[in-house]
Protein backbone atom coordinates (compact mmCIF):
# COMPACT_ATOMS: atom_id res chain seq x y z
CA UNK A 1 26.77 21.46 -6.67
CA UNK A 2 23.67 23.60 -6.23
CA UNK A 3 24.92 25.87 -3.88
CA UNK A 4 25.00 29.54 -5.74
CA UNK A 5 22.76 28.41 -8.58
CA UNK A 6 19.95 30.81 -7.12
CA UNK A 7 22.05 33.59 -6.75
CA UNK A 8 23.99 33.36 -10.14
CA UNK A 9 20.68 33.16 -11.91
CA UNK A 10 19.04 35.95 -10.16
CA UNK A 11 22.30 38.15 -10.93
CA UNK A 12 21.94 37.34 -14.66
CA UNK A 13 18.13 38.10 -14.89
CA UNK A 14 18.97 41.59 -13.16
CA UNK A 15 22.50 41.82 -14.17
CA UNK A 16 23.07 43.57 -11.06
CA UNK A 17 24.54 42.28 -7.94
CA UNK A 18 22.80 44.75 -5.60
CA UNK A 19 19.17 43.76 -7.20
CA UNK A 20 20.15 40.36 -6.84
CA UNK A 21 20.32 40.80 -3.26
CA UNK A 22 17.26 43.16 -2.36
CA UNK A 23 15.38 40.05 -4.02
CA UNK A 24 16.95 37.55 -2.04
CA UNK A 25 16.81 39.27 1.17
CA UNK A 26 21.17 39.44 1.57
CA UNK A 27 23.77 41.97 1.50
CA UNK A 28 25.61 42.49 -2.10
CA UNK A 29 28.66 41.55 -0.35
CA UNK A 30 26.99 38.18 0.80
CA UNK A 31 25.72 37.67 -3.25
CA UNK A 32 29.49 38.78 -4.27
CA UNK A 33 31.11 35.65 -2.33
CA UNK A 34 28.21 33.68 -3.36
CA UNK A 35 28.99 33.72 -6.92
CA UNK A 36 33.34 34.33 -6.06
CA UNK A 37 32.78 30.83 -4.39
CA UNK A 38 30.50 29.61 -7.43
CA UNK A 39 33.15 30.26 -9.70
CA UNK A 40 35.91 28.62 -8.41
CA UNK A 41 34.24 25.84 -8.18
CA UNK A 42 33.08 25.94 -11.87
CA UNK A 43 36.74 26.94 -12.90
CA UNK A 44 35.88 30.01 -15.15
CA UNK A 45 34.41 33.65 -14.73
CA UNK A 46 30.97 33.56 -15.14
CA UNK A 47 30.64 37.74 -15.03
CA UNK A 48 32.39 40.63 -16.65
CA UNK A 49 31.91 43.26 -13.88
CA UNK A 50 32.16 47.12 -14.20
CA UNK A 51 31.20 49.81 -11.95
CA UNK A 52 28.44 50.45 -14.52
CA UNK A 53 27.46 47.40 -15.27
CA UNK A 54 27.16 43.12 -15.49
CA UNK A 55 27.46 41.09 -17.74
CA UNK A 56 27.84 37.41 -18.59
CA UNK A 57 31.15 36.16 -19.78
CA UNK A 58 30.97 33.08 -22.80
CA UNK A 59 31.09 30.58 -19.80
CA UNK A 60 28.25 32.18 -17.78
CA UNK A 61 26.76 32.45 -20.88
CA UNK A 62 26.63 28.71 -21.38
CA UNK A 63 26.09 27.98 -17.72
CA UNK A 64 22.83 30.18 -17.68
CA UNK A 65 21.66 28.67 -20.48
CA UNK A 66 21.97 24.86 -19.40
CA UNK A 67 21.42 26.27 -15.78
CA UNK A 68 18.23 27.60 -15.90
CA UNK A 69 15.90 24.99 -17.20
CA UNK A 70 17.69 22.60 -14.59
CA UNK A 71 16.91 24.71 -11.88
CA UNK A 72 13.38 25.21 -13.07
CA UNK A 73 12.79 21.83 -13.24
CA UNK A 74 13.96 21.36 -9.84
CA UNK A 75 11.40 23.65 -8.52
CA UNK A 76 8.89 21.85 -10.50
CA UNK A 77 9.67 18.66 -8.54
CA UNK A 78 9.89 20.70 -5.24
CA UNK A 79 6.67 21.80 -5.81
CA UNK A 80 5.36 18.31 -7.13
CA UNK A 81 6.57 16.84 -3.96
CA UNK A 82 5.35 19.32 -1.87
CA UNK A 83 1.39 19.03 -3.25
CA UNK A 84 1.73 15.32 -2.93
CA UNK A 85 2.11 16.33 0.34
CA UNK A 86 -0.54 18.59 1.58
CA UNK A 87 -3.31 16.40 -0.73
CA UNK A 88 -4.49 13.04 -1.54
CA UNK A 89 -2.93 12.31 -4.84
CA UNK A 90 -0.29 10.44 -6.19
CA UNK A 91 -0.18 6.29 -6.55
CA UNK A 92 -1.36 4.54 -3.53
CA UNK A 93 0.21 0.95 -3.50
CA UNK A 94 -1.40 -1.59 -1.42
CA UNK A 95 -0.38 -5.14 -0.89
CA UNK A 96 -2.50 -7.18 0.94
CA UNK A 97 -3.54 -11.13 0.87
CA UNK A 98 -5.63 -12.27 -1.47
CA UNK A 99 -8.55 -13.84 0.44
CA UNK A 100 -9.20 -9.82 1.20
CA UNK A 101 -9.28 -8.88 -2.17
CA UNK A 102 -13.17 -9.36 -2.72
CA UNK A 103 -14.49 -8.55 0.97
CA UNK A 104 -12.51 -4.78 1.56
CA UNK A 105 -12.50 -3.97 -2.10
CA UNK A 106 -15.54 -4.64 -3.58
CA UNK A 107 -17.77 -2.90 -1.53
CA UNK A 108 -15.53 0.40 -1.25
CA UNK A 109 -13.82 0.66 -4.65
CA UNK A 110 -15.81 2.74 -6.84
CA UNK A 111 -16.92 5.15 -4.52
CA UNK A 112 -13.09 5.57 -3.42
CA UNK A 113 -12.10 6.13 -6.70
CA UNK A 114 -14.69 8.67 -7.86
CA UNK A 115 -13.87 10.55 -4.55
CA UNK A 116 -10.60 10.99 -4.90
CA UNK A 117 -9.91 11.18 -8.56
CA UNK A 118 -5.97 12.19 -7.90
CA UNK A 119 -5.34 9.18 -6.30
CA UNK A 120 -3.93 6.24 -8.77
CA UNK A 121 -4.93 2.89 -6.33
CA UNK A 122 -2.75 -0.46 -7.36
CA UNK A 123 -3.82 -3.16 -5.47
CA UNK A 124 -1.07 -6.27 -5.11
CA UNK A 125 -2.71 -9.50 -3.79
CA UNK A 126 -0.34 -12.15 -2.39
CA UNK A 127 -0.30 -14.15 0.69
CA UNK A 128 2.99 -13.71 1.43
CA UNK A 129 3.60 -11.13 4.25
CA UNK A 130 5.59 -8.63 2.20
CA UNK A 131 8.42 -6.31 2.60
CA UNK A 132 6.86 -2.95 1.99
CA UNK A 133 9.68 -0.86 1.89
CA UNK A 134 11.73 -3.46 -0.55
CA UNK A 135 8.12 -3.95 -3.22
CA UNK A 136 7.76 0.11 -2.91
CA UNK A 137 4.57 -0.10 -0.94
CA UNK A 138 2.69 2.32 1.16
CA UNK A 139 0.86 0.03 2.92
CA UNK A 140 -0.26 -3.84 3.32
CA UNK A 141 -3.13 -5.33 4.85
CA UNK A 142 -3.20 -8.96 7.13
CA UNK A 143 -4.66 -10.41 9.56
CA UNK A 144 -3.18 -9.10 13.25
CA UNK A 145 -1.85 -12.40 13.85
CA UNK A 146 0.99 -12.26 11.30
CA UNK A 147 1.64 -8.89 12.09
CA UNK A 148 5.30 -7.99 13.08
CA UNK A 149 5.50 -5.91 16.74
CA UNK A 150 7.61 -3.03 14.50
CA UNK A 151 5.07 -1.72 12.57
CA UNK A 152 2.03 0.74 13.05
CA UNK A 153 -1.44 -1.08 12.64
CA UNK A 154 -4.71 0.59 12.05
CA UNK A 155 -7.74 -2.18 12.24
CA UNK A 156 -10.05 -2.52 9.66
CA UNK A 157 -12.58 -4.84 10.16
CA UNK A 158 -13.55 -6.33 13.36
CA UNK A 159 -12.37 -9.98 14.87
CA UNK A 160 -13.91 -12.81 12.29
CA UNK A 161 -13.92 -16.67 12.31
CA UNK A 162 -12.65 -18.86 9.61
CA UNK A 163 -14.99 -21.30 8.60
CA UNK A 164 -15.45 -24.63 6.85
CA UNK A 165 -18.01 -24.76 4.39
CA UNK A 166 -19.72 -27.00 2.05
CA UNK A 167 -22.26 -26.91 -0.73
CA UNK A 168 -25.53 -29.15 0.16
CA UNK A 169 -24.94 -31.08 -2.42
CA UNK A 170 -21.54 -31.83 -1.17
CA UNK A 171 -22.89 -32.49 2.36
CA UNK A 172 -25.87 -34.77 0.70
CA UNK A 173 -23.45 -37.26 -1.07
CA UNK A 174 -20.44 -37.47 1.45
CA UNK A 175 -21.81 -36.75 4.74
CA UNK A 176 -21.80 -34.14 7.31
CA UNK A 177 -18.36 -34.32 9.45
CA UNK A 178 -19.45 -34.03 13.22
CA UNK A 179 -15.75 -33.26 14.73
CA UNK A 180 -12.42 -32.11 13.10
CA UNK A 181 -11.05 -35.66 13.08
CA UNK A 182 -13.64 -36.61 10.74
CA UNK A 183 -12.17 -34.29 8.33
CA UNK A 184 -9.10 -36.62 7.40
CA UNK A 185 -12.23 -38.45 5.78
CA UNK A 186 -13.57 -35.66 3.57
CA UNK A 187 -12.47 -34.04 0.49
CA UNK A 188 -10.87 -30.92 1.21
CA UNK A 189 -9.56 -28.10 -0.82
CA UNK A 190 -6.18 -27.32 0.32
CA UNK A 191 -4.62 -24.12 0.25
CA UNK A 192 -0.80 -23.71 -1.12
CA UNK A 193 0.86 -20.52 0.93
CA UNK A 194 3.59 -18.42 -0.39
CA UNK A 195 5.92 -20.55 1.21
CA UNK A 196 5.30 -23.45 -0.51
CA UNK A 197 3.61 -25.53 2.48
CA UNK A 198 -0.17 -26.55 2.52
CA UNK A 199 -1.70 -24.52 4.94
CA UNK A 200 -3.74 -27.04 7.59
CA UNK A 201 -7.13 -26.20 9.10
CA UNK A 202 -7.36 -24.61 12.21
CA UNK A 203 -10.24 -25.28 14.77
CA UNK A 204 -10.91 -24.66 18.27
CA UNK A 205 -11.89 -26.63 21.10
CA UNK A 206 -12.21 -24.39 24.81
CA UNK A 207 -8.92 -22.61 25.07
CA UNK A 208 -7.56 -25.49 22.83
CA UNK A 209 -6.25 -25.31 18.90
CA UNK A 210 -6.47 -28.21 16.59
CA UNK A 211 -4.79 -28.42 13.24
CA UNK A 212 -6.09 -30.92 10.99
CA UNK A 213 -3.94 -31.95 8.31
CA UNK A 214 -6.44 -32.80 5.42
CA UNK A 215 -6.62 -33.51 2.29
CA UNK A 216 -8.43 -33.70 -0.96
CA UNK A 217 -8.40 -33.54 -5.36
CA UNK A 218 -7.91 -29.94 -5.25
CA UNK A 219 -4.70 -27.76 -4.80
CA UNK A 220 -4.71 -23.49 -4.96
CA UNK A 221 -3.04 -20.70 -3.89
CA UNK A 222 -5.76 -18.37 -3.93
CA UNK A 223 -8.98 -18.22 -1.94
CA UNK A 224 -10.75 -17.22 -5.17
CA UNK A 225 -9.97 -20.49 -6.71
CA UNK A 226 -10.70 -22.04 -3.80
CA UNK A 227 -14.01 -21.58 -3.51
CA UNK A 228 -14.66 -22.21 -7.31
CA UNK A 229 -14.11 -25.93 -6.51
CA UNK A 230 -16.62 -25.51 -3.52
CA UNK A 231 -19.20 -24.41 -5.01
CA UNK A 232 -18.82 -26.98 -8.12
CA UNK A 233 -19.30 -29.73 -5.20
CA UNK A 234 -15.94 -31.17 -5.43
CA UNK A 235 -14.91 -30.51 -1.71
CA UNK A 236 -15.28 -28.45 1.07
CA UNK A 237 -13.14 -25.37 1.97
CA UNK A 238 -12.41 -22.79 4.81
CA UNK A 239 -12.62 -19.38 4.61
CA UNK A 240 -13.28 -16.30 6.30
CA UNK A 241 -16.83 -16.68 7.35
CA UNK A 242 -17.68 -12.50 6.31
CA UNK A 243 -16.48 -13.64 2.58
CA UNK A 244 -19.26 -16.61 2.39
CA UNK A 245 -21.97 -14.92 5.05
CA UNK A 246 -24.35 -13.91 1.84
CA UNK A 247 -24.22 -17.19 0.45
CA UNK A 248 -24.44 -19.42 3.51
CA UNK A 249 -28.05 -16.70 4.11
CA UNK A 250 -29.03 -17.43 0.44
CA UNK A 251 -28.52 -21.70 1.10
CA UNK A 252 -25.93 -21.53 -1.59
CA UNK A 253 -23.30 -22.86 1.19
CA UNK A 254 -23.93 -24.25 4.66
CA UNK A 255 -21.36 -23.97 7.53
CA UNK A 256 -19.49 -27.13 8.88
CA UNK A 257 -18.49 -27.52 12.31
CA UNK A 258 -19.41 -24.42 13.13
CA UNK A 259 -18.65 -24.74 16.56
CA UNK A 260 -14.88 -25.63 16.32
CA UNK A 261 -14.96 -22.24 14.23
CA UNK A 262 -11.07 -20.59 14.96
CA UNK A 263 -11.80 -17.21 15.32
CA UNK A 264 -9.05 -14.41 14.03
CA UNK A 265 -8.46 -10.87 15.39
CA UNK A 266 -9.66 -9.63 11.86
CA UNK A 267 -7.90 -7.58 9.49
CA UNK A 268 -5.30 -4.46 9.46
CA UNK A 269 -3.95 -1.90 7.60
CA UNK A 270 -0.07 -1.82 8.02
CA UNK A 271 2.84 0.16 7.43
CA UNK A 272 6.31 0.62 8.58
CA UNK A 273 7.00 3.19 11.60
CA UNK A 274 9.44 5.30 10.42
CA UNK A 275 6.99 5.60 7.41
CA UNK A 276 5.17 9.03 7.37
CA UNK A 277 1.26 8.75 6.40
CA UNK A 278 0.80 10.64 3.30
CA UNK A 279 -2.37 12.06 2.69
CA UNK A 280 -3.58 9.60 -0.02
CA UNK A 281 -3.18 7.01 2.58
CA UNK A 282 -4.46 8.46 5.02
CA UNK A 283 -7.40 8.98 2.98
CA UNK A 284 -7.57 5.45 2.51
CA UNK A 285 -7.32 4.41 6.10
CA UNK A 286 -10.63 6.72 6.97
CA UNK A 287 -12.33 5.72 3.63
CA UNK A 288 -12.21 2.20 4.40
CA UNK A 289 -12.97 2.64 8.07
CA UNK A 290 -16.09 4.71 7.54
CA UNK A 291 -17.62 3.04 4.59
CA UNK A 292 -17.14 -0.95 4.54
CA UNK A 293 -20.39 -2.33 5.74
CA UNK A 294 -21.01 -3.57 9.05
CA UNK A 295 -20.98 -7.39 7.94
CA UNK A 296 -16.95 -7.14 7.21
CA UNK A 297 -16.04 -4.49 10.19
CA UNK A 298 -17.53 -6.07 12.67
């Protein structure tokens, strides 16, 4: 349907066919089947032709006038495209689980924001692993582990360990557990996944995993809400040891079985392979690389 609209409206600016086609870099001939092939398709004349002069006829009249703002407008999203390419701006989505939320975000956030002011960030927490293309996402962030073998990675933070942790209160009135069996006698926070199953505790022991199945008064589905209960004393939780290193330094927390700790290959940024990296998140990728502190890298 666009084919010819250039040429018919550079014709009726210059209402001359041979103008037309020193601005468009054709013959006249060329611009003269150009609008022949135009018109047939629109069904009427849209120029009264002379050997003195053009004109518009009552259609090309009309056609020019609901033409032409179109046709602007189209190079107006051309254009808008094409800047979104070539800088960082635009809306970056990112989806990415919530026990990341506080440790990635926090400490890079503001300065992110006030560098690149063109760049809208929405942040999507959920501990599902999503479909990026299907939610309208540029990118999601997980742990390697859950990571499908299809998609292009870029790491984040170094490898972490999730921990178990406890207030010393907590550890004063019910005991210190000495192994992971001795967790099936301890008040545990359990963690509901997007799934619907309770996630279990994962330790290691040599080259071999143990899942503990435990349990306790408090159900969540969000790591955030999770440690609220710990650190009102009502159980112990497990985390991602980088998200409770401050506190366990402070003596808010204290570690628990810290040497069955599972260790995790740490988080990644990922996104789709046929996906082309757009300059606002590629400005993200190298933000977050160069400017989270050492404690969550790694």
């Amino acid at each position: 349907m666009l084919d010819g609209i250039e040429a018919f409206l550079r014709v009726a600016e210059r209402r001359s066919f041979s103008a037309a086609a020193v601005d468009l870099g054709v013959s006249p001939s060329a611009i003269s089947q150009i609008i022949k092939g135009l018109e047939a398709r629109v069904g009427a004349p849209l120029f009264m032709r002379t050997t003195r002069s053009v004109g518009l006829t009552q259609a090309g009249e009309m056609f020019l006038e609901r033409a032409a703002p179109a046709y602007a407008g189209l190079g107006d999203a051309y254009e808008a495209a094409r800047n979104l390419g070539n800088r960082p701006a635009g809306r970056l989505r990112i989806n990415l689980m919530r026990g990341a939320v506080q440790p990635l975000f926090e400490p890079i956030i503001a300065g992110f924001c006030e560098t690149y002011p063109e760049i809208e960030l929405e942040i999507y927490a959920e501990d599902a692993l999503a479909d990026l293309s299907a939610g309208g996402f540029d990118a999601g962030v997980r742990m390697g582990e859950s990571l499908d073998a299809d998609v292009i990675a870029v790491r984040l933070t170094g490898p972490f360990r999730f921990v178990a942790v406890a207030t010393p209160g907590y550890l004063e009135k019910h005991g210190r557990p000495e192994s992971p069996d001795e967790l099936r006698n301890h008040r545990c926070v359990r963690m509901r996944l997007g799934s619907g199953a309770l996630m279990p505790w994962t330790f290691e022991k040599g080259n071999r995993e143990i899942e503990v199945g435990v349990t306790g008064p408090v159900i969540v589905n969000d790591f955030t809400a999770m440690m609220v209960a710990v650190h009102a004393g009502v159980a112990m939780g497990m985390t991602a040891e980088p998200v409770v290193k401050a506190q366990v330094a402070a003596g808010a927390l204290e570690l628990v079985l810290g040497d069955f700790a599972c260790s995790t290959s740490g988080l990644f940024l990922y996104y789709p392979s046929r996906k082309q990296v757009m300059p606002k998140l590629r400005a993200f990728i190298d933000y977050v690389r160069d400017y989270l502190p050492d404690d969550v890298t790694g």
